[in-house]
Every structure is written in structure tokens, then in C-alpha cells.
C-alpha atoms as a PDB file:
ATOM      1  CA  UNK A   1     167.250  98.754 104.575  1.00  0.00           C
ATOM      2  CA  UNK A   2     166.100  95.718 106.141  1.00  0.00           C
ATOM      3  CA  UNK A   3     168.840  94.698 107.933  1.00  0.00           C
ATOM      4  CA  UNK A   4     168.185  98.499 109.668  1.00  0.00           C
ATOM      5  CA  UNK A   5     164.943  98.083 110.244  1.00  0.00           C
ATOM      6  CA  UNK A   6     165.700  94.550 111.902  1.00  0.00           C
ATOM      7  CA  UNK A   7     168.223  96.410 114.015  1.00  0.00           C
ATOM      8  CA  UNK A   8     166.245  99.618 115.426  1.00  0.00           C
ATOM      9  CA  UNK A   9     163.376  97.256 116.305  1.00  0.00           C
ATOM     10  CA  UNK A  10     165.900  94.724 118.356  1.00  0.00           C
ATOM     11  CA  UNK A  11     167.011  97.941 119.680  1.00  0.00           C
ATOM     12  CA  UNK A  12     163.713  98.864 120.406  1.00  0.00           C
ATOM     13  CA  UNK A  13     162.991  95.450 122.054  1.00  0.00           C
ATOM     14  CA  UNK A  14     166.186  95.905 124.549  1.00  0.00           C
ATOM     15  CA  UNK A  15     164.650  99.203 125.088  1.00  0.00           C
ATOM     16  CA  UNK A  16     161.355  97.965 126.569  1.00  0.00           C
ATOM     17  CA  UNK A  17     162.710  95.170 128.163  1.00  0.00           C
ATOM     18  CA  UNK A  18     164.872  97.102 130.083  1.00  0.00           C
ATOM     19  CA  UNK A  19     162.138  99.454 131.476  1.00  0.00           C
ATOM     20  CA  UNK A  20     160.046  96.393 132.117  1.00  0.00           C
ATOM     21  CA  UNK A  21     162.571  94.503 134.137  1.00  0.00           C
ATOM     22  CA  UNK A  22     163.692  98.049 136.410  1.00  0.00           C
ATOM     23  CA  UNK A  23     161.175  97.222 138.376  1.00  0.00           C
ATOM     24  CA  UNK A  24     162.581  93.674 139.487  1.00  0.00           C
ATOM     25  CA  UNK A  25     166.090  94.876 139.380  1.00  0.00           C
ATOM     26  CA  UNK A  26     165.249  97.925 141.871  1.00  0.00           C
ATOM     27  CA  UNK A  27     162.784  95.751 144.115  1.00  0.00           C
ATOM     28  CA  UNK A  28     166.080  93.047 144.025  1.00  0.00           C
ATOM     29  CA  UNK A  29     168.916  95.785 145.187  1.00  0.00           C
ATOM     30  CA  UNK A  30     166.487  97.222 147.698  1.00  0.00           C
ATOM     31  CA  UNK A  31     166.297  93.373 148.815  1.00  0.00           C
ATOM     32  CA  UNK A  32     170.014  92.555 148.652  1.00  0.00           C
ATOM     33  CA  UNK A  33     170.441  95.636 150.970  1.00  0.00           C
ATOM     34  CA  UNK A  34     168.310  94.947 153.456  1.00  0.00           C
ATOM     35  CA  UNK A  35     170.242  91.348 153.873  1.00  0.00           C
ATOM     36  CA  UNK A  36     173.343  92.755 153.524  1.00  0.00           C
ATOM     37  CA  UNK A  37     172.393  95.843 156.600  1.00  0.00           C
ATOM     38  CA  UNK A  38     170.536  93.293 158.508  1.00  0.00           C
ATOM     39  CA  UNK A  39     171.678  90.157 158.618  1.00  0.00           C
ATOM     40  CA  UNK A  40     174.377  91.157 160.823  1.00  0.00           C
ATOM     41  CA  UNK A  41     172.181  91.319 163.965  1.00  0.00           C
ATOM     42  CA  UNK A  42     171.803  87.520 164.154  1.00  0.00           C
ATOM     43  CA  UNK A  43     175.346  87.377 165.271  1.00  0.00           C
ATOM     44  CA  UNK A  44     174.231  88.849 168.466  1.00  0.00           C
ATOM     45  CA  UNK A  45     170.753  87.238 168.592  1.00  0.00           C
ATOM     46  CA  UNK A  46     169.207  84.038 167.510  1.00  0.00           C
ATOM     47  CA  UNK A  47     166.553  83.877 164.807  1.00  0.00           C
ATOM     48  CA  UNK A  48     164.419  82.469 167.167  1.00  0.00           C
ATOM     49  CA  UNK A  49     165.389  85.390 169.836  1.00  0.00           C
ATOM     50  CA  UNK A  50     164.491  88.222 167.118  1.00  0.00           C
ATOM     51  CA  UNK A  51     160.697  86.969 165.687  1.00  0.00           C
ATOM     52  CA  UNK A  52     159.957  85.675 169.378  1.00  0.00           C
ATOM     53  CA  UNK A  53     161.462  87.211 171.940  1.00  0.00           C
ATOM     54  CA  UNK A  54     158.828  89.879 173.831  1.00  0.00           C
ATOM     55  CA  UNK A  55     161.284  92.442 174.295  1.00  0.00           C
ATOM     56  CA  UNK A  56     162.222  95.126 172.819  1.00  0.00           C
ATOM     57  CA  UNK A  57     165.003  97.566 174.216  1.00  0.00           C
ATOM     58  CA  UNK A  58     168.217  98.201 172.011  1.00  0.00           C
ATOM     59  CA  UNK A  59     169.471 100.675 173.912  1.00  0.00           C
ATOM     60  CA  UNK A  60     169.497  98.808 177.581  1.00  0.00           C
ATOM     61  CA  UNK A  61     172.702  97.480 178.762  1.00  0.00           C
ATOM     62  CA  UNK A  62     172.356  94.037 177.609  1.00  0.00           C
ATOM     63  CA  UNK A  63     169.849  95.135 174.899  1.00  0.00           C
ATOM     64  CA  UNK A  64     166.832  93.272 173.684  1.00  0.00           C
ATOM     65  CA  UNK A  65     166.022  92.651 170.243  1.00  0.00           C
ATOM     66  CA  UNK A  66     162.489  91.008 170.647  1.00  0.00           C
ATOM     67  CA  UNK A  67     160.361  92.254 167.760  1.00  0.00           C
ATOM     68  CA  UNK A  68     157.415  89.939 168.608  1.00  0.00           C
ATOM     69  CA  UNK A  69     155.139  92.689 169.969  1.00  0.00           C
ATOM     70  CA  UNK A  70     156.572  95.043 167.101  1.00  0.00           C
ATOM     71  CA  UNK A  71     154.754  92.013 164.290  1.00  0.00           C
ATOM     72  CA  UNK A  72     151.312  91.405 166.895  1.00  0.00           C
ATOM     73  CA  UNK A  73     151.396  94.942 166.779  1.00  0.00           C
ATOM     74  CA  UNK A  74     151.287  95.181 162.879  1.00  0.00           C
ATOM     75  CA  UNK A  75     149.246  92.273 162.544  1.00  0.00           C
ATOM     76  CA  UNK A  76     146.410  93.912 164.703  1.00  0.00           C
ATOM     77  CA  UNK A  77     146.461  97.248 163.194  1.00  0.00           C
ATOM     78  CA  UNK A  78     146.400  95.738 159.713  1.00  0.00           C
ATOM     79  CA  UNK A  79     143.606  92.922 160.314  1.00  0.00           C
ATOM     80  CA  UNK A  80     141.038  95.660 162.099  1.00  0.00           C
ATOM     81  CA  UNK A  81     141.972  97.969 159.602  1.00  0.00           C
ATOM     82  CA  UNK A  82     140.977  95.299 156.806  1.00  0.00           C
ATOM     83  CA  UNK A  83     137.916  94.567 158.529  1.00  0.00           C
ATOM     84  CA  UNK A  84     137.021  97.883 158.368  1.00  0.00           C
ATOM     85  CA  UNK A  85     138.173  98.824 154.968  1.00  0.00           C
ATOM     86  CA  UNK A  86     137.183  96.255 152.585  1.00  0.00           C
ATOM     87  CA  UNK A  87     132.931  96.024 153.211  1.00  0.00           C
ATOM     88  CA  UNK A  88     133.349 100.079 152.794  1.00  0.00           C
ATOM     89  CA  UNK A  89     135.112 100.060 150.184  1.00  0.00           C
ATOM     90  CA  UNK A  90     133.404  97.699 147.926  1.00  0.00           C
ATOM     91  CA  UNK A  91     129.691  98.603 149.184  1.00  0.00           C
ATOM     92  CA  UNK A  92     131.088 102.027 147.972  1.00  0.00           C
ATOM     93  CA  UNK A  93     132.250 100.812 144.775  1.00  0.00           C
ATOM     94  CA  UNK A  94     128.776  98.886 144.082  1.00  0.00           C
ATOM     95  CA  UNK A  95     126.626 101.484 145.099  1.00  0.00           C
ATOM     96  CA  UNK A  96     128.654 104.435 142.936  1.00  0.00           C
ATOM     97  CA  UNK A  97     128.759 102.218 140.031  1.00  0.00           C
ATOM     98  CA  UNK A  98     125.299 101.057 140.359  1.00  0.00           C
ATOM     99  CA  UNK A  99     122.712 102.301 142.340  1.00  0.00           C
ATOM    100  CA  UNK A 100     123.981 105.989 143.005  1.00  0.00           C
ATOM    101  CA  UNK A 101     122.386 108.756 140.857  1.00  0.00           C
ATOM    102  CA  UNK A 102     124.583 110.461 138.334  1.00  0.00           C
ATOM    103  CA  UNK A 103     124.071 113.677 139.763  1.00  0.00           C
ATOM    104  CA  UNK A 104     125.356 112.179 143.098  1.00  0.00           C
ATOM    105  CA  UNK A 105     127.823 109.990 141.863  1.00  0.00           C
ATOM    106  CA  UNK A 106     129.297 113.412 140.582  1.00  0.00           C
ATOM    107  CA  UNK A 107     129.548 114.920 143.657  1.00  0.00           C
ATOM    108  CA  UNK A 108     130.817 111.846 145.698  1.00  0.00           C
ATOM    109  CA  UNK A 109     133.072 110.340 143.161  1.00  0.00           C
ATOM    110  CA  UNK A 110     135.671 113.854 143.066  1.00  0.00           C
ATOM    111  CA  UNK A 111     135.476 113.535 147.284  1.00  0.00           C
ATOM    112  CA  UNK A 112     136.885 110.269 146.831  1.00  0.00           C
ATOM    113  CA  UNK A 113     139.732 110.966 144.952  1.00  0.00           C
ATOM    114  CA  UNK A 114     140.473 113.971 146.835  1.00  0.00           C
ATOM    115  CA  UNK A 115     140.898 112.062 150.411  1.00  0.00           C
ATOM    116  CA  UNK A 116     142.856 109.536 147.942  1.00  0.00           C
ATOM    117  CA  UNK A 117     145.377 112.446 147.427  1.00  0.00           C
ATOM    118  CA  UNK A 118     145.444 113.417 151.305  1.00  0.00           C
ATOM    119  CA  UNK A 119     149.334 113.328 152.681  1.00  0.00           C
ATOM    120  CA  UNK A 120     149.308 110.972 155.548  1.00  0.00           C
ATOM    121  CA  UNK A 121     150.682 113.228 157.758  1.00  0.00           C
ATOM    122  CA  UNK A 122     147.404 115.263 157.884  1.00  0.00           C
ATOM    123  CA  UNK A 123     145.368 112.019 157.971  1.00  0.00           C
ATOM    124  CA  UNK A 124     147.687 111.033 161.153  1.00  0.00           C
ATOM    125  CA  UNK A 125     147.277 115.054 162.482  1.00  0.00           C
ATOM    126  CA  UNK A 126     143.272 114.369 161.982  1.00  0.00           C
ATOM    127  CA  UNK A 127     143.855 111.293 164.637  1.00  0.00           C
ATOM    128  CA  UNK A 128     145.717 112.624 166.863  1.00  0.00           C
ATOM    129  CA  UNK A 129     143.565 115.834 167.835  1.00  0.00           C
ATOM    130  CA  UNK A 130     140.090 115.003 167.078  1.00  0.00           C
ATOM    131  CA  UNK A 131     139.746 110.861 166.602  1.00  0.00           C
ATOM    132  CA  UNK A 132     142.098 110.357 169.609  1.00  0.00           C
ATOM    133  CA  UNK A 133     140.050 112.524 172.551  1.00  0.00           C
ATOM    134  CA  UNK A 134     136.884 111.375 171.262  1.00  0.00           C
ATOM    135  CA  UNK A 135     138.114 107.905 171.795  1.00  0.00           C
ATOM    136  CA  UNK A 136     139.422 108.718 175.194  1.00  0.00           C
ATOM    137  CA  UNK A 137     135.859 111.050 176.372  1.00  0.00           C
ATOM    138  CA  UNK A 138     133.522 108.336 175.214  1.00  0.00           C
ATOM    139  CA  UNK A 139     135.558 105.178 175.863  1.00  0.00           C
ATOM    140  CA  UNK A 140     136.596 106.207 178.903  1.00  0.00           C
ATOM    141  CA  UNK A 141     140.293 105.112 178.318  1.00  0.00           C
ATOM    142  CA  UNK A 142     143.562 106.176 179.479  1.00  0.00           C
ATOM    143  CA  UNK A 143     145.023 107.581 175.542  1.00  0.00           C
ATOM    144  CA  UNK A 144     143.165 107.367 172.346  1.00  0.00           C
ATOM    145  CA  UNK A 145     146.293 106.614 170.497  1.00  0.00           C
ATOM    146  CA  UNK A 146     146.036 103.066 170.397  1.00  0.00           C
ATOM    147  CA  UNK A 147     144.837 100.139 168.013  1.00  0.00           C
ATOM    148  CA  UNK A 148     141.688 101.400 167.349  1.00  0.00           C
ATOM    149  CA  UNK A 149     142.569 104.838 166.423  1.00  0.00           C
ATOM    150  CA  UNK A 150     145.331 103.607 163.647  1.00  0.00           C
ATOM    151  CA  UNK A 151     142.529 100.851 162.362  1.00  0.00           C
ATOM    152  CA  UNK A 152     140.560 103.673 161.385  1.00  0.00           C
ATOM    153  CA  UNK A 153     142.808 105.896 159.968  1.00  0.00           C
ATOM    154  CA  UNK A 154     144.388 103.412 157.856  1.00  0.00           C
ATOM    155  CA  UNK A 155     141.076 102.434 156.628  1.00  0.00           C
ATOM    156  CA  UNK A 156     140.419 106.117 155.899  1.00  0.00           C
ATOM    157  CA  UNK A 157     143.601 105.890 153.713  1.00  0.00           C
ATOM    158  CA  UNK A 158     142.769 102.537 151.946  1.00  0.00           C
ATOM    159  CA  UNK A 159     138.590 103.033 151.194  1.00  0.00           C
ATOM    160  CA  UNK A 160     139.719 105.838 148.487  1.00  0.00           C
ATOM    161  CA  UNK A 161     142.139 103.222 146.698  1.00  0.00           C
ATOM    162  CA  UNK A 162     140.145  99.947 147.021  1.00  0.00           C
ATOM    163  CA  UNK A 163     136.419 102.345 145.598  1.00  0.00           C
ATOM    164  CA  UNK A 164     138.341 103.473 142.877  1.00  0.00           C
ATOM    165  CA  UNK A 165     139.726 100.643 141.722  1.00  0.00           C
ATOM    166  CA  UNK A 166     136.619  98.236 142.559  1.00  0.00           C
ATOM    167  CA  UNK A 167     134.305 100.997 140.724  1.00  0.00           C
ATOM    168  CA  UNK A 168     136.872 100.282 137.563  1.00  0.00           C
ATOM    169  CA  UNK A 169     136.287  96.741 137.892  1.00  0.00           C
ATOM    170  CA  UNK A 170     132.574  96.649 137.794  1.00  0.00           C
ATOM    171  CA  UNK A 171     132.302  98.999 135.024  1.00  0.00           C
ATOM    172  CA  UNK A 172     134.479  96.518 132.912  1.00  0.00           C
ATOM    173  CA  UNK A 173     131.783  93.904 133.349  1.00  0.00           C
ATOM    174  CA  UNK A 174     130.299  93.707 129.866  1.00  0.00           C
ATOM    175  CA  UNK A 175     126.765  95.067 129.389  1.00  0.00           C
ATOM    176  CA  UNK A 176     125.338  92.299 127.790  1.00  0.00           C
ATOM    177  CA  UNK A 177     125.625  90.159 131.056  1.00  0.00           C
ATOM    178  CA  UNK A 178     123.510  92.304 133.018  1.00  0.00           C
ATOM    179  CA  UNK A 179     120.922  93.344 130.528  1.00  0.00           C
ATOM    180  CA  UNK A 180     120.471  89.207 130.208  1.00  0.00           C
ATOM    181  CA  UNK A 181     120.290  88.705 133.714  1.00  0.00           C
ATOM    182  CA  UNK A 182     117.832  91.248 134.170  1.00  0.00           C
ATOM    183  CA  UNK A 183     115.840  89.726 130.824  1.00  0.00           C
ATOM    184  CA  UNK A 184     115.957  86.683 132.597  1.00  0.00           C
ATOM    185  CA  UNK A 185     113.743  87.715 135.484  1.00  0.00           C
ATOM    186  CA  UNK A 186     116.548  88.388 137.785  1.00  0.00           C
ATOM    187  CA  UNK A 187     116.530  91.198 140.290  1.00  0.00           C
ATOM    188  CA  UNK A 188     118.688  94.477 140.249  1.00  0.00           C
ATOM    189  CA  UNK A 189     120.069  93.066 143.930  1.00  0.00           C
ATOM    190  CA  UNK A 190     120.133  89.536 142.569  1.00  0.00           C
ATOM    191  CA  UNK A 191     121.828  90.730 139.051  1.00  0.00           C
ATOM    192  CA  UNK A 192     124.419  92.290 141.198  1.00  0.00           C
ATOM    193  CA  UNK A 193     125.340  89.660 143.839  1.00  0.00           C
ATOM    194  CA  UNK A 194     124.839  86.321 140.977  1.00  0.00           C
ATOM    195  CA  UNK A 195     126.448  88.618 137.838  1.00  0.00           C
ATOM    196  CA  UNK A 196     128.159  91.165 138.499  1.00  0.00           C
ATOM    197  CA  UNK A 197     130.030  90.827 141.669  1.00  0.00           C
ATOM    198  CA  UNK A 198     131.479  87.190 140.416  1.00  0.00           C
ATOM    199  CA  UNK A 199     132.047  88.602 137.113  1.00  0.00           C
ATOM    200  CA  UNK A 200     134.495  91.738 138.684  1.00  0.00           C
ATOM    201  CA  UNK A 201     136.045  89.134 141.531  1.00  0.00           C
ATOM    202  CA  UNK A 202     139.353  89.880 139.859  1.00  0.00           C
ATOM    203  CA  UNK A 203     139.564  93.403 139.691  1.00  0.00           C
ATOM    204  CA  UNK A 204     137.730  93.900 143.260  1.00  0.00           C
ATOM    205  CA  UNK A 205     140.867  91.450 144.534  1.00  0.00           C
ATOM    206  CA  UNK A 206     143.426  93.642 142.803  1.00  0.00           C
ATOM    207  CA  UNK A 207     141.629  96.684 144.277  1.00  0.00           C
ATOM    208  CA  UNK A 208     141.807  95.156 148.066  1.00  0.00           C
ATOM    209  CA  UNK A 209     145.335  94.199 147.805  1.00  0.00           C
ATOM    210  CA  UNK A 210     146.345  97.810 146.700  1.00  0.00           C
ATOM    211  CA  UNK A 211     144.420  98.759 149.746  1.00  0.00           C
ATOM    212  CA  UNK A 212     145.947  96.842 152.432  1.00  0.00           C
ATOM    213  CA  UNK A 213     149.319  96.222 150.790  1.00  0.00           C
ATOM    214  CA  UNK A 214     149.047 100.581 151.469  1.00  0.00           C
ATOM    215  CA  UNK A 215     147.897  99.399 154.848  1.00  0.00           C
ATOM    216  CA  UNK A 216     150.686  96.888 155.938  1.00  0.00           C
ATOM    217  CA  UNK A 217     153.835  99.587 154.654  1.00  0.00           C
ATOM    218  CA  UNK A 218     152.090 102.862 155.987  1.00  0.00           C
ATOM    219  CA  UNK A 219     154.685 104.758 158.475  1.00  0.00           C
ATOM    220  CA  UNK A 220     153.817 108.086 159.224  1.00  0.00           C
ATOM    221  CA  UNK A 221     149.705 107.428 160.316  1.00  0.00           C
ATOM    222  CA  UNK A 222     150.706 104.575 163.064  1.00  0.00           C
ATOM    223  CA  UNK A 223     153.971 106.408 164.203  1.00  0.00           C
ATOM    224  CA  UNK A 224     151.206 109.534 164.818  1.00  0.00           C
ATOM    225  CA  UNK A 225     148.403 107.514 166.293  1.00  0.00           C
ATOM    226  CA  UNK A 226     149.282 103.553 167.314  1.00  0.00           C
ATOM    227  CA  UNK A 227     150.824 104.844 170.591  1.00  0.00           C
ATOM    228  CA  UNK A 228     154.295 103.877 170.129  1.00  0.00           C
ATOM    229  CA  UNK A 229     154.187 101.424 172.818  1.00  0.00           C
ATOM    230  CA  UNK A 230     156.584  98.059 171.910  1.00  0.00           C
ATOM    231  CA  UNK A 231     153.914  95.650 173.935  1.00  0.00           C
ATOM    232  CA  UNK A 232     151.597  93.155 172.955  1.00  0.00           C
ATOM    233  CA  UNK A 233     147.672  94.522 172.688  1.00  0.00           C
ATOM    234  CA  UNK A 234     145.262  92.915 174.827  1.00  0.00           C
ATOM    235  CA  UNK A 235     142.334  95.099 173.475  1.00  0.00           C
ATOM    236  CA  UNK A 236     141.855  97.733 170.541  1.00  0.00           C
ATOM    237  CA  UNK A 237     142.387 100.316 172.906  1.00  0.00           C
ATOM    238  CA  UNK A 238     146.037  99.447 173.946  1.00  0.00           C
ATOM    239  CA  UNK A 239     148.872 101.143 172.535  1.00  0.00           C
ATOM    240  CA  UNK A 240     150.828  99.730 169.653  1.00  0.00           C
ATOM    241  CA  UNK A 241     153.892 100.059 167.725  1.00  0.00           C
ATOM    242  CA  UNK A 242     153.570  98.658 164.534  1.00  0.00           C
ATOM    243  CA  UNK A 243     156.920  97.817 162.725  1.00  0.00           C
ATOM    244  CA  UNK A 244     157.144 100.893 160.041  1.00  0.00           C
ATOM    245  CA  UNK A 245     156.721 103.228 162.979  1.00  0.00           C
ATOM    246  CA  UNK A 246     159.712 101.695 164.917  1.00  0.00           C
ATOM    247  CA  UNK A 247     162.053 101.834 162.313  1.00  0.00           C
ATOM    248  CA  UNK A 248     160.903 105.558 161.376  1.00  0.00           C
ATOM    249  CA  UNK A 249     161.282 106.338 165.447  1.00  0.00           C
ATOM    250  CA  UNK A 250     164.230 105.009 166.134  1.00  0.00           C
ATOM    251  CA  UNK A 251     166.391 105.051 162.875  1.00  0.00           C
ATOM    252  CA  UNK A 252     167.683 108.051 163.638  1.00  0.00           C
ATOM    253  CA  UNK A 253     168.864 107.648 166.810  1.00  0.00           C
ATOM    254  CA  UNK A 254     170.688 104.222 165.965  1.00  0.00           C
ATOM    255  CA  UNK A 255     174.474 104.464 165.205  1.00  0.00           C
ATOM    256  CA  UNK A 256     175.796 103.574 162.236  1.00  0.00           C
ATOM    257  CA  UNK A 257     176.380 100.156 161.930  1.00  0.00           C
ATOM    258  CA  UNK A 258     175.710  99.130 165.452  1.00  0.00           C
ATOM    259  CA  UNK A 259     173.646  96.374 166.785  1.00  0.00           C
ATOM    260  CA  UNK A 260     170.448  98.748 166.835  1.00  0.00           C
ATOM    261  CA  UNK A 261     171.017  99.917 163.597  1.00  0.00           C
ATOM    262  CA  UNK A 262     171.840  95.930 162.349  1.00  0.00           C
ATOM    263  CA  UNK A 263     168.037  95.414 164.040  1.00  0.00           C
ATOM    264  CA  UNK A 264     166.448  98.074 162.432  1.00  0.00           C
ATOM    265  CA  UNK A 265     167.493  96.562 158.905  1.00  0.00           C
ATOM    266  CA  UNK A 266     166.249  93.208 160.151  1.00  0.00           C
ATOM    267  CA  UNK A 267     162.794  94.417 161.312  1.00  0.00           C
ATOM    268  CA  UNK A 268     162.811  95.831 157.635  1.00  0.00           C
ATOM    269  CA  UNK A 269     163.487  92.733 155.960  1.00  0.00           C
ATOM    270  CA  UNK A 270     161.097  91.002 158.222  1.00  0.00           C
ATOM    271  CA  UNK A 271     158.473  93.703 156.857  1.00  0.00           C
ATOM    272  CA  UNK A 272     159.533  93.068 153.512  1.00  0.00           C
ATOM    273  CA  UNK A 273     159.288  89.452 153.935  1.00  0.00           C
ATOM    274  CA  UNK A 274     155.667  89.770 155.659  1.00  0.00           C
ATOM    275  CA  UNK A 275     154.344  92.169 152.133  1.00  0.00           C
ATOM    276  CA  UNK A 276     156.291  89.855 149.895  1.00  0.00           C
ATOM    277  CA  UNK A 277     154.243  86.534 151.071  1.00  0.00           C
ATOM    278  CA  UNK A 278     150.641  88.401 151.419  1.00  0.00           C
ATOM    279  CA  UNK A 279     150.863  89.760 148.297  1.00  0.00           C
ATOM    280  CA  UNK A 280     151.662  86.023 147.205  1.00  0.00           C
ATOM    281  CA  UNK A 281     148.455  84.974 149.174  1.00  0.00           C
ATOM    282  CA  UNK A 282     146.685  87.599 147.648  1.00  0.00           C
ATOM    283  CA  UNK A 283     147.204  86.564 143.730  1.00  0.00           C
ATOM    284  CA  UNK A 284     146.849  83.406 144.776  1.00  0.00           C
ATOM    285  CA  UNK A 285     142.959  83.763 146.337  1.00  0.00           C
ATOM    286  CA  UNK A 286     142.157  86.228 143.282  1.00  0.00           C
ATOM    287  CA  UNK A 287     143.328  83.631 140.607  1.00  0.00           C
ATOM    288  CA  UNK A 288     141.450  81.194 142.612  1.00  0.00           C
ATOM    289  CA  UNK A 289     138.187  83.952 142.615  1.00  0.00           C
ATOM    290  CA  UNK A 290     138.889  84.224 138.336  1.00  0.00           C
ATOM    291  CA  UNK A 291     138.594  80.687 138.182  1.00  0.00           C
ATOM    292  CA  UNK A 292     135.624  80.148 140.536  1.00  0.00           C
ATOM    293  CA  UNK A 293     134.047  82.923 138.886  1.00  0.00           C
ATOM    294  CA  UNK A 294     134.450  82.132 135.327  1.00  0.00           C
ATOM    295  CA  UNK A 295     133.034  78.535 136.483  1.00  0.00           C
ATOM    296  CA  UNK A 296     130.144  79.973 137.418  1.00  0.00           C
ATOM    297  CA  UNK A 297     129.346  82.485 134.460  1.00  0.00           C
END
């Protein structure tokens, strides 16, 4: 009986520890794919070429394969996007978990989760016919699909998930630690910046990455509203094409197996690459927050 009982729990054991390591064995096929599809382009183009060369035409006789504007373009959408994301998102989260009314924080909390559940392609329909001409009336530019225009949609997309998860976070905060901060003489405003804040560091850094990690991978939104234009912004209001939207536009299109399709798979990996070493950044800086944090409590 106990040699049974040994069994079906080493069975068990297996069990789990094959769901737990899918993940890592799907996220290392999906890897080993990429290399395998995209690797092949850097027979016909250096490295070097690929990441830095400004131009991009795969279909010109010789081709290009410059995906430089393709990563400023990325890089731009993401880092105005963050800007605007992550002081919205957290103020949110703070003033929901703290400072809004319960009657209020019943009627705001459900809208939040409800644009969290949007599809992006209305979100990217939204842009296109009502942020996009009021860009171009009151900005006087030639298009409103440019920088600007994706920046704010993708913040649209990533307030919902970096409030909700934020809110979470500050709730977890024990009780004790603000009723003695406030016992202590301490404001509600000082409770929250000195306690509280430090205190949920962790979960608020979790939150953000979710949020822009949503940001950096998001396809349908930037092909809709970035522009589509393979060119290096001078100003939010040029054009873009961000590297999820060229592979989504031109995929397609690309033969199978040919140099443009070989590029394609590259820019992916790139991509991959790009998400692989933020999120890195990103656990590192909220470890470093946990510690600093914890320091200071």
C-alpha cells in the first residue's frame, strides 16, 4: 500500500512538472524555429547590414534588408507609449485603491476591465477614424497615422493591464503598515508615497512590465495606425512601421522560403530577442525596487 502510494504521488510529481516546464519547452521550439526560418537571410546579408542598414525594400531588384528604421520605429512607439502609460496607470491604481469612493470605484473599476477586454482591432479602428483626423485638423499635419497616434493607442491598451494589476498590488500591502504610519503622525499623501508605494514596488513593476511587454509585441494597433512607413521618425508625427506590423504586412506576400520570407523570420527573432532582454531588465530593476524597498520599511 505504500509502495502505491509512493508511486501515484511520483506520478503525480511528473505530472506537475510537466505542465510547469510546457511553458519553457513551447517558448524554446517557438525559439528554435525562428533560428532555424531566419537565420538563413545572413547568407545574403551581413549582420551588420540587417540591424543597421537604413533600407528596407525586399522586393527591389537587388533588395534591401535594412531593418534599422523597422527597430527606431518600435523603439519610438514603445518609449512614448511608456511615457504615457505608466504615470496613468499607476495614478489610476493609487487613486482607485485609495482615495476613490466606493461608490465610484464601482463604477470605474468594471470600465476598466471592460476596455481591458477590447479586441485590438477596434482599438486600432478607434485610431484610424476619429484619433487620426483630429490629429491631422488640429496639428495641422499631412496624416494622423503616425507615432503619436500608435503611442496613444497602445497606452489605451496597456493602462487597463498595468491599473489592474498595480490596484492588486497595493491592496496586498498589509493594513497594519498604514494604520501605523498614519498613528505616527504621517499624512494620507505622505502614508502613501513613504509606505505604501515602496511597500507595493514589486507588484507595481510586475504590473508595468505586463503593460509594455503588451506594448512592444502588439501587431494589429500599429499596422492600423503607425503609418506603415519603413523610415526613421524625425518627430511624433512621422509615419512609422514598427516591426510586428511589417512582418504582419508583408508575410503574406513573401514566398516561401525566399530571401524575404528568410528576413521576415529574422526581424522576428530580432523582436524576440529585443522582449527577451527587456523583460530581463525589467526583473532585474523590480528585484532591485524589492530590495530597496524592504531596506527602507
Amino acid at each position: 500500500m505504500g509502495l502505491n502510494s509512493r508511486a501515484r504521488e511520483y506520478l503525480i510529481h511528473i505530472f506537475f512538472l510537466l505542465i510547469g516546464a510546457s511553458g519553457i519547452i513551447v517558448l524554446a521550439l517557438i525559439l528554435l524555429f525562428l533560428i532555424m526560418e531566419g537565420l538563413p537571410i545572413f547568407n545574403v546579408v551581413s549582420v551588420k547590414d540587417f540591424i543597421f542598414g537604413s533600407d528596407w525594400y525586399p522586393t527591389y531588384f537587388p533588395p534591401d534588408y535594412g531593418i534599422f528604421p523597422l527597430i527606431i520605429g518600435s523603439l519610438s512607439v514603445v518609449a512614448l507609449s511608456s511615457l504615457i502609460a505608466i504615470p496613468l496607470g499607476i495614478g489610476s491604481a493609487f487613486y482607485l485603491a485609495e482615495i476613490a469612493h466606493p461608490k465610484v470605484r464601482g463604477v470605474i473599476k468594471p470600465i476598466v476591465e471592460l476596455i481591458e477586454g477590447l479586441p485590438t482591432v477596434v482599438i486600432g479602428f478607434f485610431g484610424m477614424v476619429v484619433v487620426a483626423p483630429f490629429l491631422q485638423q488640429h496639428f495641422n499635419i499631412a496624416t494622423g497615422l503616425n507615432v503619436l497616434n500608435a503611442s496613444v493607442m497602445l497606452a489605451f491598451m496597456a493602462v487597463p493591464t498595468i491599473t489592474s494589476i498595480s490596484e492588486d498590488a497595493i491592496y496586498s500591502v498589509p493594513r497594519h503598515m498604514k494604520e501605523g504610519s498614519m498613528a505616527l503622525g504621517a499624512t494620507h499623501w505622505e502614508t502613501i508615497y513613504r509606505v505604501i508605494f515602496p511597500a507595493s514596488m514589486t507588484g507595481i513593476s510586475t504590473a508595468v512590465i505586463l503593460g509594455i511587454a503588451r506594448a512592444i509585441g502588439e501587431t494589429m494597433v500599429v499596422l492600423m495606425v503607425a503609418g506603415g512607413a519603413a523610415m526613421i521618425p524625425e518627430s511624433i508625427f512621422d509615419p512609422v512601421r514598427p516591426m510586428p506590423a511589417n512582418i504582419a504586412a508583408e508575410m503574406g506576400n513573401a514566398p516561401f522560403r525566399s530571401d524575404h520570407y528568410h528576413a521576415l523570420f529574422a526581424i522576428g527573432l530580432v523582436l524576440f530577442v529585443f522582449t527577451f532582454m527587456f523583460n530581463l531588465l525589467a526583473g532585474y530593476l523590480a528585484q532591485k525596487h524589492k530590495q530597496v524597498g524592504a531596506a527602507s520599511l
